[in-house]
Protein backbone atom coordinates (compact mmCIF):
# COMPACT_ATOMS: atom_id res chain seq x y z
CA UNK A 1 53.21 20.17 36.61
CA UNK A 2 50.04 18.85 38.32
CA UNK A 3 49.46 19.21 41.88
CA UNK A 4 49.11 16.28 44.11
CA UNK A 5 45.78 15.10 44.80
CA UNK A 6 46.70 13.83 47.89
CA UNK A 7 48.19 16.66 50.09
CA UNK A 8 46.20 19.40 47.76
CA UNK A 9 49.71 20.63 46.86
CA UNK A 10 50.70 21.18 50.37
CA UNK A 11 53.19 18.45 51.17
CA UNK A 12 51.57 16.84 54.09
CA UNK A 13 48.43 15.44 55.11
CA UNK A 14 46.71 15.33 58.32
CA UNK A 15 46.18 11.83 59.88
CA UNK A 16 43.39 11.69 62.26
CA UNK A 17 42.65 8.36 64.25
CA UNK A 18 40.10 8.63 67.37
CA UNK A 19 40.58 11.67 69.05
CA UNK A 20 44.45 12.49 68.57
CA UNK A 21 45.24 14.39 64.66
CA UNK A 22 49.12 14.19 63.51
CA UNK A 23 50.83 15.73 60.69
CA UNK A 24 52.80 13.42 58.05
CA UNK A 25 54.59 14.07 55.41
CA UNK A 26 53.22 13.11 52.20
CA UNK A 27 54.32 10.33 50.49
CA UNK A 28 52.73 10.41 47.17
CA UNK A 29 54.75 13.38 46.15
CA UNK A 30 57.34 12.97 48.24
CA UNK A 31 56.63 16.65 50.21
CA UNK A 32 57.28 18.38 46.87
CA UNK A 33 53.25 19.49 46.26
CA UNK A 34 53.09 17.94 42.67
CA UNK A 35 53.12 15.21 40.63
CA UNK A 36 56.12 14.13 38.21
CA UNK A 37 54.22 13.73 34.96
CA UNK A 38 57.34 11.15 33.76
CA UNK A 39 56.51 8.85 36.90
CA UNK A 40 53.77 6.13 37.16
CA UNK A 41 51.49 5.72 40.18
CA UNK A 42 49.12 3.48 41.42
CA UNK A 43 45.59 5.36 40.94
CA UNK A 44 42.00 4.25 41.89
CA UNK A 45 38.33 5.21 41.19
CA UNK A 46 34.83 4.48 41.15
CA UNK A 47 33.05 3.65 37.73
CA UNK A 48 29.93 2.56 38.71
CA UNK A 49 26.75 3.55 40.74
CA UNK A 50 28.75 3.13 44.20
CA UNK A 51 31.34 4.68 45.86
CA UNK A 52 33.61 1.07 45.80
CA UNK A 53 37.22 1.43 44.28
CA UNK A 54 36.42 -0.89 41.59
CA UNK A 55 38.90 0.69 38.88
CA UNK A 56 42.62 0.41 39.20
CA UNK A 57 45.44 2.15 37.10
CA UNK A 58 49.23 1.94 37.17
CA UNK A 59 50.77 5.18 35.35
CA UNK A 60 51.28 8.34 34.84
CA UNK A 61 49.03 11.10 37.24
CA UNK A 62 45.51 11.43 35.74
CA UNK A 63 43.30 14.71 35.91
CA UNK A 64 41.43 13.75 39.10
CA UNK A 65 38.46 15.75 39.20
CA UNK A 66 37.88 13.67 35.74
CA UNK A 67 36.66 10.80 37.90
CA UNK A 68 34.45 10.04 41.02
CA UNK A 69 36.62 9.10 44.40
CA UNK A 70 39.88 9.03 42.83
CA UNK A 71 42.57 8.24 44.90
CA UNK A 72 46.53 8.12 44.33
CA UNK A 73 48.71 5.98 46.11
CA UNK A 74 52.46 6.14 47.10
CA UNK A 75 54.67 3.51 44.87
């Protein structure tokens, strides 16, 4: 089981915009906290020098503290 990167294994996320914060549900994992190792997801990092998303990966949940600004997205 790996937790979700996303929500930090809590099953939402806050959303903050201006001055107002609201609490959504996480869609990455669905609420659940974790990651189904079976399922692919779209996944992005930075390779280079930067902090740009400039590498892009569709499948299963990589070990995110493996690479610099990863991000997972919902399907």
């Amino acid at each position: 089981m790996i937790i979700c990167d996303h929500c930090k294994g809590n099953g939402y996320v806050k959303i903050r915009f201006e001055a107002e914060q609201a609490i959504d549900q996480c869609k990455v994992c669905d609420s659940q906290g974790h990651l189904d190792e079976n399922k692919h997801y779209n996944q992005a990092w930075s390779g280079g020098v930067s902090d740009k998303l400039d590498n892009f990966y569709w499948g299963p949940p990589l070990d995110p503290e493996s690479f610099k600004n990863y991000k997972i997205y919902p399907k």
